[in-house]
Protein backbone atom coordinates (compact mmCIF):
# COMPACT_ATOMS: atom_id res chain seq x y z
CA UNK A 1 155.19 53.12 85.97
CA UNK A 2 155.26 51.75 89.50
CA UNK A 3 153.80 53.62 92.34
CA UNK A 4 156.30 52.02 94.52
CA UNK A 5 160.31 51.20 93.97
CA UNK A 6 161.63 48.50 92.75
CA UNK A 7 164.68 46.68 94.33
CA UNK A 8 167.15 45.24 91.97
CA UNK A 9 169.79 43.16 93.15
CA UNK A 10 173.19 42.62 91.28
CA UNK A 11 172.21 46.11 89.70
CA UNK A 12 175.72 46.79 88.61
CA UNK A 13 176.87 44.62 85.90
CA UNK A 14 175.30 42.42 83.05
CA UNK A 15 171.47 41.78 82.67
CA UNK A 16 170.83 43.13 85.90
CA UNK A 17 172.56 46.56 85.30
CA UNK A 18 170.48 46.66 82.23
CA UNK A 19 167.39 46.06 83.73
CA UNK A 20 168.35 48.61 86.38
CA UNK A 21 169.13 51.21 83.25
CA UNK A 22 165.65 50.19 81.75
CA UNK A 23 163.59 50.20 84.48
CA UNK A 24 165.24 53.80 84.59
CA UNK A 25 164.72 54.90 81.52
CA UNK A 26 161.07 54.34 82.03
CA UNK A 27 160.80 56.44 84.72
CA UNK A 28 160.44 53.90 87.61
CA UNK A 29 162.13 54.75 90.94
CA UNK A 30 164.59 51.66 91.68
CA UNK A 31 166.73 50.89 94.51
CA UNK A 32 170.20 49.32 93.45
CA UNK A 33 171.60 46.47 95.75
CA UNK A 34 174.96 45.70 94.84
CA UNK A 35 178.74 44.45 96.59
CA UNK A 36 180.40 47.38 95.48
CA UNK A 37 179.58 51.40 96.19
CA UNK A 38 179.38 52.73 92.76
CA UNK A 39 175.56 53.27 91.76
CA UNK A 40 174.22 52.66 88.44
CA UNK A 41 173.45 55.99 87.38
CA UNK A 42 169.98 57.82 87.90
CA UNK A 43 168.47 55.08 90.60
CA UNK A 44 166.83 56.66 93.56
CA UNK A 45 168.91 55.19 95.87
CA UNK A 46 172.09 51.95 95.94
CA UNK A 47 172.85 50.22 99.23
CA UNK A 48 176.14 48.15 99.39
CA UNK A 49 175.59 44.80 100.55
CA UNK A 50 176.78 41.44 100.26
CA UNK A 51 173.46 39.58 100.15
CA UNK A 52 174.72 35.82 100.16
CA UNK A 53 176.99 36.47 103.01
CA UNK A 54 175.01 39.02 105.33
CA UNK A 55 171.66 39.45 103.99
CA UNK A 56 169.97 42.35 102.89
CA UNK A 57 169.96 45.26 105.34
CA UNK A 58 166.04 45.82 105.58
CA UNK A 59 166.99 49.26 107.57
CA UNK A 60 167.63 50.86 104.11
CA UNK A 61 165.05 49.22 102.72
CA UNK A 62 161.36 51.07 102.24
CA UNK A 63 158.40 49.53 103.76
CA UNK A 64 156.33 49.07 100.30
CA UNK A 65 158.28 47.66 97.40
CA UNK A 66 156.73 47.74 93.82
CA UNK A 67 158.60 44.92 92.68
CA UNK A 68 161.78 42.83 93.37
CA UNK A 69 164.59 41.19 91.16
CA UNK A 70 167.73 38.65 92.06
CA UNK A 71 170.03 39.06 89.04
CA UNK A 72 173.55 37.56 91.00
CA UNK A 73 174.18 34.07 89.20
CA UNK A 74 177.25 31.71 88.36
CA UNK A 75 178.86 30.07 85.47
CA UNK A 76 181.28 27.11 86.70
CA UNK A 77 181.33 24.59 83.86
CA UNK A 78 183.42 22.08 84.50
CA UNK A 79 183.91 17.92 84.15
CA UNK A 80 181.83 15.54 86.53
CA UNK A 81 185.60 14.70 87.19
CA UNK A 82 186.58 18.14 88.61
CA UNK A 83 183.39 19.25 90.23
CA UNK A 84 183.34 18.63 94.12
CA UNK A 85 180.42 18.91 96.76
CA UNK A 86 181.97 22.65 97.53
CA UNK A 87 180.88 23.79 94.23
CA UNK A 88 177.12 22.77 94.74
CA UNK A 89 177.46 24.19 97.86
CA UNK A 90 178.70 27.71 96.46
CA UNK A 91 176.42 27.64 93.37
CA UNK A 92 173.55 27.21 96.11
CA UNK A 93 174.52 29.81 98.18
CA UNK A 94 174.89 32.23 95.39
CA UNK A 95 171.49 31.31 93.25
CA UNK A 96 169.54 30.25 95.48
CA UNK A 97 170.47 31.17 99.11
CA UNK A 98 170.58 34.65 98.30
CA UNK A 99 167.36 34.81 96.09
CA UNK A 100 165.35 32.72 99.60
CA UNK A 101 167.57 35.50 101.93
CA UNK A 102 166.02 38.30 100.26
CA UNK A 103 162.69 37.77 99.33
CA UNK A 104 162.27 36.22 102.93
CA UNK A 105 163.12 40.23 103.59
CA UNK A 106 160.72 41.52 101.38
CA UNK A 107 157.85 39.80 100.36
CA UNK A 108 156.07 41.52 102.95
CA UNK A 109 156.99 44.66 101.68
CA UNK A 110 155.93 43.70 98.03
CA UNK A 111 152.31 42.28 99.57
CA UNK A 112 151.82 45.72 100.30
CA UNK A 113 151.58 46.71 96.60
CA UNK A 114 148.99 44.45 95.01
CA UNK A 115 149.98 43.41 91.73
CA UNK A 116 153.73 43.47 92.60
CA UNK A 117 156.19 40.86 90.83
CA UNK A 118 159.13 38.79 91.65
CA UNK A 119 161.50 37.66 88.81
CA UNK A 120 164.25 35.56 89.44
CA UNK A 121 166.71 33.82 86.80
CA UNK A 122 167.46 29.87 85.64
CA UNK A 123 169.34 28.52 83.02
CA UNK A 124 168.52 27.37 79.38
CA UNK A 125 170.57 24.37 81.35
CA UNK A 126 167.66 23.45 83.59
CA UNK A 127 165.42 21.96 80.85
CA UNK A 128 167.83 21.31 78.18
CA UNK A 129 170.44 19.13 79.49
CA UNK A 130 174.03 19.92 78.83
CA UNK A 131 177.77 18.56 79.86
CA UNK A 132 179.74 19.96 82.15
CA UNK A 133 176.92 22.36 83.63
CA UNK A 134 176.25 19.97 87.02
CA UNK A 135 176.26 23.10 89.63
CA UNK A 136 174.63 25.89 88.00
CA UNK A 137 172.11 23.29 86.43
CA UNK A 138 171.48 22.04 89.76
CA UNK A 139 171.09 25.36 91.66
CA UNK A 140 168.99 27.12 89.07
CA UNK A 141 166.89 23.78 89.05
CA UNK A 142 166.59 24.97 92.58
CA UNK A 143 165.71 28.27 91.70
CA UNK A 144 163.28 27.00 89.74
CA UNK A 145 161.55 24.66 92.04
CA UNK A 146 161.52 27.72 94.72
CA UNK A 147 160.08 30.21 92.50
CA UNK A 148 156.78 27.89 92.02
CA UNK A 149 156.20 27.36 95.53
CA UNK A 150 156.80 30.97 95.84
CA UNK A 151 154.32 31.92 93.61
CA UNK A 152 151.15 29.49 94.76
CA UNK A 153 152.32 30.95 97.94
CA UNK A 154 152.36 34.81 97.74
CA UNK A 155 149.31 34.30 94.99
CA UNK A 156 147.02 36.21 94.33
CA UNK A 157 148.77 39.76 96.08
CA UNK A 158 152.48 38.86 94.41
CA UNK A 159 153.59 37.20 91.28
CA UNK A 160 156.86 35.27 90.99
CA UNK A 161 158.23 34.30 87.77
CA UNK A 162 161.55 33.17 86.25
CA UNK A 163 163.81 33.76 83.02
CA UNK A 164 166.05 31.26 81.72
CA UNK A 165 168.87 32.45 79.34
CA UNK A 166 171.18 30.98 77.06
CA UNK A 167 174.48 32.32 76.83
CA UNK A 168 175.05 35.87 76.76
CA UNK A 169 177.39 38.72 76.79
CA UNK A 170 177.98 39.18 79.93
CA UNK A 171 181.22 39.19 82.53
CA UNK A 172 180.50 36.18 83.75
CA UNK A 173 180.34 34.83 80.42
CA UNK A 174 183.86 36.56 79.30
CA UNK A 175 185.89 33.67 79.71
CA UNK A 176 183.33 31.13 77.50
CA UNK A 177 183.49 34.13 74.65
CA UNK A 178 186.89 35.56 74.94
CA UNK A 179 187.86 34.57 71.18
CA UNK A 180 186.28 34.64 67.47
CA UNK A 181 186.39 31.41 67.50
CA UNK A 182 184.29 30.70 70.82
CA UNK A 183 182.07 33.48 69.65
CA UNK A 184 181.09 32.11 66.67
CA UNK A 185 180.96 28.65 67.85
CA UNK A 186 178.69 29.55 70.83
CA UNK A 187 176.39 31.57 68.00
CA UNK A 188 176.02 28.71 65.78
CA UNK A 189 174.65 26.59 68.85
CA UNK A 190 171.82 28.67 68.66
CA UNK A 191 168.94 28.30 65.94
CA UNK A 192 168.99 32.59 66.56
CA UNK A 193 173.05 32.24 65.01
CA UNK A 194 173.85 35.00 67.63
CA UNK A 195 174.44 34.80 71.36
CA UNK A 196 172.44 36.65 73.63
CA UNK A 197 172.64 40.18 75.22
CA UNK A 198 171.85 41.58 78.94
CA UNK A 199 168.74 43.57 76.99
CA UNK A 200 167.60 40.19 75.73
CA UNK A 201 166.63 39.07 79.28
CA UNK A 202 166.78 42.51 81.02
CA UNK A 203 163.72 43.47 78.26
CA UNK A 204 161.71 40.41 79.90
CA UNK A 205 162.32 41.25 83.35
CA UNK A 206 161.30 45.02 82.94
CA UNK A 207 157.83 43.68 81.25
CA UNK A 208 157.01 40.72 83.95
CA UNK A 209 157.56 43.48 86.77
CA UNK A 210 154.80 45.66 84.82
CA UNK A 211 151.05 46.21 85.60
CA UNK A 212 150.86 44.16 81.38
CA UNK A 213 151.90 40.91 83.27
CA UNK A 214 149.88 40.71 86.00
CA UNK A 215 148.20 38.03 84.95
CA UNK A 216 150.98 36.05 84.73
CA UNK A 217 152.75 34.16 87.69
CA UNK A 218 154.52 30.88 87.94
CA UNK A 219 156.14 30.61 84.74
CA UNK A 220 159.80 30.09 83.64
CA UNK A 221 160.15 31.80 80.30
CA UNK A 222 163.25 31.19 77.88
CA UNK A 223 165.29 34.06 76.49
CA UNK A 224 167.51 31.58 74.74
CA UNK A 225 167.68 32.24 71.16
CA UNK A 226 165.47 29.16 70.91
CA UNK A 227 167.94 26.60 71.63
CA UNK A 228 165.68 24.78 74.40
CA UNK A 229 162.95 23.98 71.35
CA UNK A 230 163.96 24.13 68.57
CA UNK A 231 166.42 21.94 66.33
């Protein structure tokens, strides 16, 4: 259990609502940052914020964090043909704009908990190149990239890693999943023959934020059903 709270943003819906309910569950105090007003239930606190657009308001904020997650992402697949400079732009602001905004908030608050972690999420589509993925691919790269620099940076006081899912059942997903037949299709992809779930990855975040990862910083770890290794 952390000594401090931990600050979950996107804490209302897919993986990050289930890392919110986990982190819970365990008995962890956790702030909830989300656009809406309705809290997940049993965190210590939610503030309603639009991060991307305005930033994370630091006044309802503790001074000591024990740990921090971004869990707001995008799924805009669509052909080289149809994608326009606007939808970089967008995918940026949302993945990684919003992940720089708030740990540039925080990460003094989280250096005053040794041992604190950062997770942040990618994209089985970063390392595993796929059609029509040209945005998110290229923000989460981003992400990516960020979250390295991040780490050798806030080393050795806070550790920054990254997940990178494959597809899962989430609301952002609905539309790629919203028939048997896309179901099954996007299951077979995977050498797992199921699609993922928010616990998948939400499991992974709730264990890198622990004291039993703290010697691990850096990475970018797949949750993906295997489909970025194996054939």
């Amino acid at each position: 259990m952390h000594e401090h709270p931990i600050l979950v943003v996107g804490a209302t819906r897919g993986i990050g609502l289930s890392l919110t309910q986990r982190l819970v569950a365990a008995g962890h105090s956790v702030i909830s940052v989300a656009r809406g007003t309705d809290a997940p239930g049993g965190v210590t606190k939610h503030i309603a914020a639009d991060v991307v657009a305005d930033g994370l308001p630091l006044d309802q904020v503790p001074d000591i964090l024990g740990g921090f997650a971004y869990c707001p992402g995008s799924i805009d697949l669509r052909p080289l043909r149809s994608v326009r400079p606007e939808d970089l732009r967008t995918a940026f602001e949302i993945n990684v704009v919003g992940a720089f905004k708030c740990i540039h908030a925080v990460a003094d608050r989280l250096k005053k908990a040794p041992g604190s972690g950062i997770v942040l999420f990618s994209t089985v589509a970063v390392g595993q190149g796929m059609p029509f993925h040209v945005p998110v691919a290229a923000a989460k790269g981003a992400v990516e990239g960020m979250m390295r620099s991040l780490a050798a940076e806030l080393a050795p006081t806070v550790r920054v890693n990254a997940i990178a899912p494959s597809l899962s059942s989430t609301s952002l997903a609905e539309r790629l999943l919203n028939t048997p037949e896309k179901l099954k299709g996007a299951a077979d992809r995977h050498p797992m023959k199921r699609i993922g779930s928010p616990e998948d990855a939400a499991a992974l975040a709730a264990f890198l934020l622990s004291k039993e990862a703290s010697w691990i910083t850096g990475q970018v770890i797949g949750v993906d059903g295997g489909l970025s290794r194996l054939r």
